[in-house]
N, C-alpha and C. Protein backbone atom coordinates (compact mmCIF):
# COMPACT_ATOMS: atom_id res chain seq x y z
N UNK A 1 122.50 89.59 105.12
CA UNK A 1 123.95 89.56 105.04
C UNK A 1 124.54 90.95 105.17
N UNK A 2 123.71 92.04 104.21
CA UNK A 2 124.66 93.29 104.33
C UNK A 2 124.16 94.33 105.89
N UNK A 3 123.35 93.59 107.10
CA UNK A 3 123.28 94.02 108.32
C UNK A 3 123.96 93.76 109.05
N UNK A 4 124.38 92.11 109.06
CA UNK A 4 124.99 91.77 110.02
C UNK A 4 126.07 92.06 109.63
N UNK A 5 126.82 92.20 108.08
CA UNK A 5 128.13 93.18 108.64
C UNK A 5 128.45 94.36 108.31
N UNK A 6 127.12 95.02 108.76
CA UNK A 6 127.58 96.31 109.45
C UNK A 6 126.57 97.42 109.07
N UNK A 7 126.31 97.14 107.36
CA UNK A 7 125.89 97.77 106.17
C UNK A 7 124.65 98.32 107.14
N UNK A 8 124.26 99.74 106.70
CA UNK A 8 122.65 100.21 107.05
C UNK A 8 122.28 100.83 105.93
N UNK A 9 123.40 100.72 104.64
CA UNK A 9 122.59 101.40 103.66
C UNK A 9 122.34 100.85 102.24
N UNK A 10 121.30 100.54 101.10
CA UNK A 10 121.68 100.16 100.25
C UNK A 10 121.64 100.96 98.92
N UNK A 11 122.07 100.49 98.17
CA UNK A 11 121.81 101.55 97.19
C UNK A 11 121.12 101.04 96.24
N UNK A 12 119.96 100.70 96.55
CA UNK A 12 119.00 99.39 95.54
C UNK A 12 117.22 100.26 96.83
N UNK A 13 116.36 100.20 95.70
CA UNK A 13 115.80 99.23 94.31
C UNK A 13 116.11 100.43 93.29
N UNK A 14 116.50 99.85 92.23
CA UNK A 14 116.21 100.41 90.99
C UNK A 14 114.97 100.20 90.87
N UNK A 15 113.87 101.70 90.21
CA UNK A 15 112.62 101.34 90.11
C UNK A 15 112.21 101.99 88.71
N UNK A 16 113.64 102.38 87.66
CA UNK A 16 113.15 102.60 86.94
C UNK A 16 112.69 101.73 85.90
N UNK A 17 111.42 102.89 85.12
CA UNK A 17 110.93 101.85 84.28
C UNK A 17 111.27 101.98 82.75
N UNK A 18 111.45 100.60 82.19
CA UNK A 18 112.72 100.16 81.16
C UNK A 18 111.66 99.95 79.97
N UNK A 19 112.02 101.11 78.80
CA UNK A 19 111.14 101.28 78.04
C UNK A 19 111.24 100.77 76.50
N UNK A 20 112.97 100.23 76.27
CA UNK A 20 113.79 99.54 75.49
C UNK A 20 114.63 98.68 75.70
N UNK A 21 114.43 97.37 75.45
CA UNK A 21 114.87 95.91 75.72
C UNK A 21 116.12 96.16 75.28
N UNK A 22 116.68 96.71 74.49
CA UNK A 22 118.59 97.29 74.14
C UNK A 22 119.06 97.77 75.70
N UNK A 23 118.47 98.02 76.38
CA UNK A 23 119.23 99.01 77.45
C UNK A 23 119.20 98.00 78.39
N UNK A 24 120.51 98.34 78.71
CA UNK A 24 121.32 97.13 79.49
C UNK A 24 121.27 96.95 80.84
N UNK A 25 120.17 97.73 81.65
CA UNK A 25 120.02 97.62 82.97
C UNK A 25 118.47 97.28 83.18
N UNK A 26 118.00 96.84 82.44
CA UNK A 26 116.72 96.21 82.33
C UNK A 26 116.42 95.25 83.69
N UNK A 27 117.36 94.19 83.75
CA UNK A 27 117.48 93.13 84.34
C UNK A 27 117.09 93.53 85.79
N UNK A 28 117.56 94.72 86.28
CA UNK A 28 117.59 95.42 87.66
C UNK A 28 116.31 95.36 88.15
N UNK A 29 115.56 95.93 87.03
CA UNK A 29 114.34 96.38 87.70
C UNK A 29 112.98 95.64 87.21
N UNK A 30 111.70 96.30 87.09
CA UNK A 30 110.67 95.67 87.16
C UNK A 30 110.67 95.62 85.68
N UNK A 31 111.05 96.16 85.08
CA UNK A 31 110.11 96.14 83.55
C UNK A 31 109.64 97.02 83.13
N UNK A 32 108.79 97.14 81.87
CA UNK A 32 108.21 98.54 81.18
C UNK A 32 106.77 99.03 81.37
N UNK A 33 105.99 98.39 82.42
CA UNK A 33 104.80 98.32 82.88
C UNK A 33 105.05 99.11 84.53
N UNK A 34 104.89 100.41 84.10
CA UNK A 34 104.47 101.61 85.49
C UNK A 34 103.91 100.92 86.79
N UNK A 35 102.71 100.09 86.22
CA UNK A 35 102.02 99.43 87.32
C UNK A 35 103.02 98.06 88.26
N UNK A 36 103.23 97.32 88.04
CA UNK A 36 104.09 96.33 88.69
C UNK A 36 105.51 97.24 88.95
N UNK A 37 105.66 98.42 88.27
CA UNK A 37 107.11 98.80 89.07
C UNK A 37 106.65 99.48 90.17
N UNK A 38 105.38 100.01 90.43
CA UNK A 38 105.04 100.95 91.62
C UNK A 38 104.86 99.47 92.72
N UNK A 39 104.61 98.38 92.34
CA UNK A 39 104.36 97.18 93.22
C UNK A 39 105.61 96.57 93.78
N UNK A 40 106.39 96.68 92.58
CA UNK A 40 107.66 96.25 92.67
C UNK A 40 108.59 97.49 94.17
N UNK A 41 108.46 98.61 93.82
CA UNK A 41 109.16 99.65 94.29
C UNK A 41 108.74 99.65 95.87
N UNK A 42 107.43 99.74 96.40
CA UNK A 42 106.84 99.34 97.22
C UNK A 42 107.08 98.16 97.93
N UNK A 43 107.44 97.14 97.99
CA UNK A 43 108.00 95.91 97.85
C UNK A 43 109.25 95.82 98.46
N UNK A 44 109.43 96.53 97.37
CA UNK A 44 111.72 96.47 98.09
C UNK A 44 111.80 97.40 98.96
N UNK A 45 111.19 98.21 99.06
CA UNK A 45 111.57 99.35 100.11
C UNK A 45 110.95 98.73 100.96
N UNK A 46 109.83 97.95 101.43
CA UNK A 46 109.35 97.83 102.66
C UNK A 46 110.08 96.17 102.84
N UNK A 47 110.96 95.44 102.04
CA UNK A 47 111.72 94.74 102.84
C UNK A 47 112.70 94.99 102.92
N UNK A 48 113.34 96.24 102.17
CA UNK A 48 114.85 96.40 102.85
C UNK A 48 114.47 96.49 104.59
N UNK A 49 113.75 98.33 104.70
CA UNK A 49 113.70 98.90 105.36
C UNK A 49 112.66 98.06 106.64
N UNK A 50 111.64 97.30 106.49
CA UNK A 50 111.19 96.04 107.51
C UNK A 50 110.43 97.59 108.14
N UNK A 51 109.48 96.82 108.89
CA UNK A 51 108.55 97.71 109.96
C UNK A 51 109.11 98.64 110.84
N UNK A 52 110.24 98.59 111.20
CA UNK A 52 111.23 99.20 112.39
C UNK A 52 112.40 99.42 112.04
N UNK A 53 112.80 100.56 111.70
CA UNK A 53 114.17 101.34 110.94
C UNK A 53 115.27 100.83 112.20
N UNK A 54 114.42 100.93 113.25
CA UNK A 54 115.96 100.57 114.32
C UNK A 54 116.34 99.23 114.78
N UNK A 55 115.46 98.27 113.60
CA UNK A 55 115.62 96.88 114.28
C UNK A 55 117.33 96.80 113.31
N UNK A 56 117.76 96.00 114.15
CA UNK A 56 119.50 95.59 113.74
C UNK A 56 119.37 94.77 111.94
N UNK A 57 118.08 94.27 111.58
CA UNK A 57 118.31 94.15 110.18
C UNK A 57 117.19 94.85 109.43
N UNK A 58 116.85 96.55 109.91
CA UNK A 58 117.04 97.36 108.94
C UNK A 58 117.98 97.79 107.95
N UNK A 59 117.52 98.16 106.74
CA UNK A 59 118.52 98.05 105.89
C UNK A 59 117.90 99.63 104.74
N UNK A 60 118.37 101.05 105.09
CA UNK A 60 117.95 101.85 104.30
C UNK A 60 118.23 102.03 102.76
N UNK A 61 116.68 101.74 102.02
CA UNK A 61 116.78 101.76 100.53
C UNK A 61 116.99 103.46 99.86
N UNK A 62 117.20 103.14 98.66
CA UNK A 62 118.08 104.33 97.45
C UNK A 62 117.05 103.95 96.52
N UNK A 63 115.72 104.99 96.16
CA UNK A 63 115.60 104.64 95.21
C UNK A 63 116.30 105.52 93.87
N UNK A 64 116.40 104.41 93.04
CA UNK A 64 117.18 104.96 91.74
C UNK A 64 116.64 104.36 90.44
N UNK A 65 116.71 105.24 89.35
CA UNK A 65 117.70 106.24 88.82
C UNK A 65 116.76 107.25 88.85
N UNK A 66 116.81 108.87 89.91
CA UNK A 66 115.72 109.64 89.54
C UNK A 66 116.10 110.57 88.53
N UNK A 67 115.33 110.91 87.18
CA UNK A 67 114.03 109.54 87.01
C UNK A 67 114.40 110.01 85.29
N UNK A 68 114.00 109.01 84.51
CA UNK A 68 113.33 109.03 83.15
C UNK A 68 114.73 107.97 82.97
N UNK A 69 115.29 107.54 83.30
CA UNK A 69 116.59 107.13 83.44
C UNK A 69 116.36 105.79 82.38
N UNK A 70 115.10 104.69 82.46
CA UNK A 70 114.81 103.76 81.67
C UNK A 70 114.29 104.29 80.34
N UNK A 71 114.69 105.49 79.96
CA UNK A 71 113.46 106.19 78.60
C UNK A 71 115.03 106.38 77.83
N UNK A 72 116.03 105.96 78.11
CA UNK A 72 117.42 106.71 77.17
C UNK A 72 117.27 106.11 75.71
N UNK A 73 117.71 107.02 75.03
CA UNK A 73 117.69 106.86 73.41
C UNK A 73 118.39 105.46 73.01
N UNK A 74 117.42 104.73 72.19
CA UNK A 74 118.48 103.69 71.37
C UNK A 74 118.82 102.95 72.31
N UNK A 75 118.17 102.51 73.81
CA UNK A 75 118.96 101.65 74.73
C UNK A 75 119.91 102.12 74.96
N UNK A 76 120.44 103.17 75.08
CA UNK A 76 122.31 103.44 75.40
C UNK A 76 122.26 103.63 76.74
N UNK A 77 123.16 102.76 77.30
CA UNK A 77 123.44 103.35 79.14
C UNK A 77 123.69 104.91 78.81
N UNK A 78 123.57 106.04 79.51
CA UNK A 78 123.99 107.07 79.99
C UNK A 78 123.53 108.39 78.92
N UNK A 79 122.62 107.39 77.90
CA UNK A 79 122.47 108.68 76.40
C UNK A 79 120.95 109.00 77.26
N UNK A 80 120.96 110.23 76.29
CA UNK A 80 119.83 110.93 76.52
C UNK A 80 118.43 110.37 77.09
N UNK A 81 117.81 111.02 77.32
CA UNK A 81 116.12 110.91 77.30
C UNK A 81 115.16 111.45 76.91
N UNK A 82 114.73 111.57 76.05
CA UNK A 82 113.68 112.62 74.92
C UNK A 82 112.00 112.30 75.69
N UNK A 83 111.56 112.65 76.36
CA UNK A 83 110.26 112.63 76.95
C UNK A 83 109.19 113.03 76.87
N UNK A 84 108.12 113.26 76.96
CA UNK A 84 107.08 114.41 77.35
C UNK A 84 106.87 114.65 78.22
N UNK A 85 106.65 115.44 79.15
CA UNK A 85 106.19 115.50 80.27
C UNK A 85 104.75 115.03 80.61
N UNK A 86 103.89 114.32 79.70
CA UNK A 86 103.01 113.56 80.31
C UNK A 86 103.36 111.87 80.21
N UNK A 87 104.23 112.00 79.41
CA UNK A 87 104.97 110.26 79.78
C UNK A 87 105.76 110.04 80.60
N UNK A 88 106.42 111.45 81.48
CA UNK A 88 106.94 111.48 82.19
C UNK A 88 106.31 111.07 83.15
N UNK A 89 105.49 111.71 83.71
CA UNK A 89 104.58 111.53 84.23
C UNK A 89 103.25 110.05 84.90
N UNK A 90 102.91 109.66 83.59
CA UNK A 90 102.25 108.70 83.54
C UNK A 90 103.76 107.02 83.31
N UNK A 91 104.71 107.09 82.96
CA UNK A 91 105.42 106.13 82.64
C UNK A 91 106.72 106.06 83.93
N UNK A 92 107.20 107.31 83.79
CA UNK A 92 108.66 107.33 84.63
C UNK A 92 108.11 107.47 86.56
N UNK A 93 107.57 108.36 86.58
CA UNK A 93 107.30 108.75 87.84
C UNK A 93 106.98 107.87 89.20
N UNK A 94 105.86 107.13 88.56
CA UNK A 94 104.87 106.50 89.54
C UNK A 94 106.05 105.07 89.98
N UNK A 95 106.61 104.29 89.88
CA UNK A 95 107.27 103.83 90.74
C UNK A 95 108.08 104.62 91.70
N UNK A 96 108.48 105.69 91.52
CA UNK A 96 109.18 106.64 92.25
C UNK A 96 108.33 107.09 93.37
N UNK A 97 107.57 107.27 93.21
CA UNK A 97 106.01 108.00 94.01
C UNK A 97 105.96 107.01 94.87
N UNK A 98 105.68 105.57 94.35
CA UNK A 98 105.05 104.28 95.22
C UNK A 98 105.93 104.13 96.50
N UNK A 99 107.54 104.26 96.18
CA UNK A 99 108.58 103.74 96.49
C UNK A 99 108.58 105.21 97.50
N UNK A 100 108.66 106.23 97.23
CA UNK A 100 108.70 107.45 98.70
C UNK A 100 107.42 107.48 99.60
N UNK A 101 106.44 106.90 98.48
CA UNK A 101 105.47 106.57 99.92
C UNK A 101 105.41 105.72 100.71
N UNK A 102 106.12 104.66 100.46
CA UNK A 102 106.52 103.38 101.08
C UNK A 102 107.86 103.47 102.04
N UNK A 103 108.06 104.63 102.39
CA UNK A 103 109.26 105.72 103.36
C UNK A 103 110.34 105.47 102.63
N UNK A 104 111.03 105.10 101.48
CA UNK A 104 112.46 105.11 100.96
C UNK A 104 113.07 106.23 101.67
N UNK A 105 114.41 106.40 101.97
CA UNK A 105 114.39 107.17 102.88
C UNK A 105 115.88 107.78 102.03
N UNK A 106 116.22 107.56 100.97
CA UNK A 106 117.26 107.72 100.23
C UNK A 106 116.66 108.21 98.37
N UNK A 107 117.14 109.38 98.10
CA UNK A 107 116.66 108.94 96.25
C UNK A 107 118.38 109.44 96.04
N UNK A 108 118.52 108.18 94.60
CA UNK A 108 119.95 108.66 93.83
C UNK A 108 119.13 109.09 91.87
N UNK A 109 120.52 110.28 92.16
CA UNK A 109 119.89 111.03 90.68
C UNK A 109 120.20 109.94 89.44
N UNK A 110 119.29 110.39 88.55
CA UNK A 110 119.92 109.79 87.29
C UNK A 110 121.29 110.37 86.88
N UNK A 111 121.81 109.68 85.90
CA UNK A 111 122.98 110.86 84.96
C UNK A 111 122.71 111.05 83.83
N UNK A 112 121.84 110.90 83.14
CA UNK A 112 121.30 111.42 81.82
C UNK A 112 121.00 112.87 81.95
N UNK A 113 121.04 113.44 80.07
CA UNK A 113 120.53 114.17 80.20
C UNK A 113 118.60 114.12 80.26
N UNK A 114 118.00 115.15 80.83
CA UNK A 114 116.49 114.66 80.49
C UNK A 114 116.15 115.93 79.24
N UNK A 115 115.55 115.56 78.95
CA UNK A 115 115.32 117.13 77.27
C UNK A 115 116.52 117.97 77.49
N UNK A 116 117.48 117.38 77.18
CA UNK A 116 118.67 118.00 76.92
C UNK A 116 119.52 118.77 78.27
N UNK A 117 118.92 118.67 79.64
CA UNK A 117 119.46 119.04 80.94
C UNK A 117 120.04 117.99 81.94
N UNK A 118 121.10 117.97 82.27
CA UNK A 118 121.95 117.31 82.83
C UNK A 118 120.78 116.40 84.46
N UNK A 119 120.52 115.59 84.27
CA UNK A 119 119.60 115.43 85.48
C UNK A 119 120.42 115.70 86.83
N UNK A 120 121.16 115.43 87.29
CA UNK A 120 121.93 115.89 88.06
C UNK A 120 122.16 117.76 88.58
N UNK A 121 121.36 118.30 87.73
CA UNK A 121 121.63 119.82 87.57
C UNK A 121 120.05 119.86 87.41
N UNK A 122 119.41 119.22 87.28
CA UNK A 122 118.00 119.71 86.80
C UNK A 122 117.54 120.27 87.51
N UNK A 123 117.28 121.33 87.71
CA UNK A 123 116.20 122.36 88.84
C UNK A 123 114.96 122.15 88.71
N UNK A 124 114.36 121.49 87.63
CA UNK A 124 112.65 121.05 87.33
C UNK A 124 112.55 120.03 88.00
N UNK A 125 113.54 118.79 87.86
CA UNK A 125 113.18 117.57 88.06
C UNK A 125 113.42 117.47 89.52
N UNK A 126 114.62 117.89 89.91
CA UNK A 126 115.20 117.93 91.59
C UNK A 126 114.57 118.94 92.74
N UNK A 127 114.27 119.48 92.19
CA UNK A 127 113.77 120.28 93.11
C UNK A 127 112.16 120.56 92.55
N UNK A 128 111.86 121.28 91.47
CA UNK A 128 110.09 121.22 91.69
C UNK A 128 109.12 119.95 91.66
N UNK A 129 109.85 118.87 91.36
CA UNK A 129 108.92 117.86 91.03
C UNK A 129 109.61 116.78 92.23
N UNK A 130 110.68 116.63 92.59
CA UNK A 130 110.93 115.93 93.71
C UNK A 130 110.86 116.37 95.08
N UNK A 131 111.00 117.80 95.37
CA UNK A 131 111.31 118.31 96.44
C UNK A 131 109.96 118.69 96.67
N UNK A 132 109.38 119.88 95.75
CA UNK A 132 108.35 120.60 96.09
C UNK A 132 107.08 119.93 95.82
N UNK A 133 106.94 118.51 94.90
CA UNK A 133 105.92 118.14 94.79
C UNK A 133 105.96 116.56 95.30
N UNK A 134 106.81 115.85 95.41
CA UNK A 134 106.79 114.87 95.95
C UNK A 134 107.49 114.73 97.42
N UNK A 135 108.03 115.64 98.71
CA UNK A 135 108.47 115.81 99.31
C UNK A 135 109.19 114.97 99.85
């Protein structure tokens, strides 16, 4: 529906992973299990986007929220994210990973803060760990 009129872009899959049943965007995505969201993420990107970016119902995916975005305090849409960087790692990441190797051809930032830095501003997360290490 959103090819034939007109649409080439979406702003879907959410692939983050939802680590408190309070938080209200749960529903979006895969769940709190890393593994089925990297299946999941993989998945939607290769049927938005279909074998051939230039066939007329290609449809370019967004993955979102990058990243820790399902880890916010207390379930609150938009509150913090208190992390480690190896749960970062092992919990938040790997659908993200699955989903750019699977050509997503779009990432949208989170808006949380992540350990207290605006993700949107994050120079760790946006640039050394998305740019320089996940290209």
């Amino acid at each position: 529906e959103a090819t034939a009129s007109g649409l080439m872009w979406t702003f879907s899959p959410m692939v983050d992973t939802a680590r408190d049943q309070r938080w209200g965007r749960n529903l979006e995505g895969a769940g709190e299990d890393p593994f089925l969201g990297e299946a999941f993420a993989r998945a939607r990107v290769e049927g938005f986007q279909g074998p051939d970016l230039k066939s007329p119902d290609s449809l370019a995916a967004c993955l979102k929220h990058f990243a820790g975005y399902g880890g916010v305090l207390s379930g609150l849409d938009y509150s913090e994210s208190d992390i480690s960087e190896s749960t970062f790692r092992d919990v938040f990441l790997p659908p993200f990973i699955a989903g750019i190797k699977a050509g997503a051809l779009s990432i949208m930032s989170a808006f949380q803060a992540l350990e207290g830095v605006p993700v949107t501003g994050n120079h760790w997360l946006l640039t050394e760990v998305l740019r320089d290490e996940l290209g």
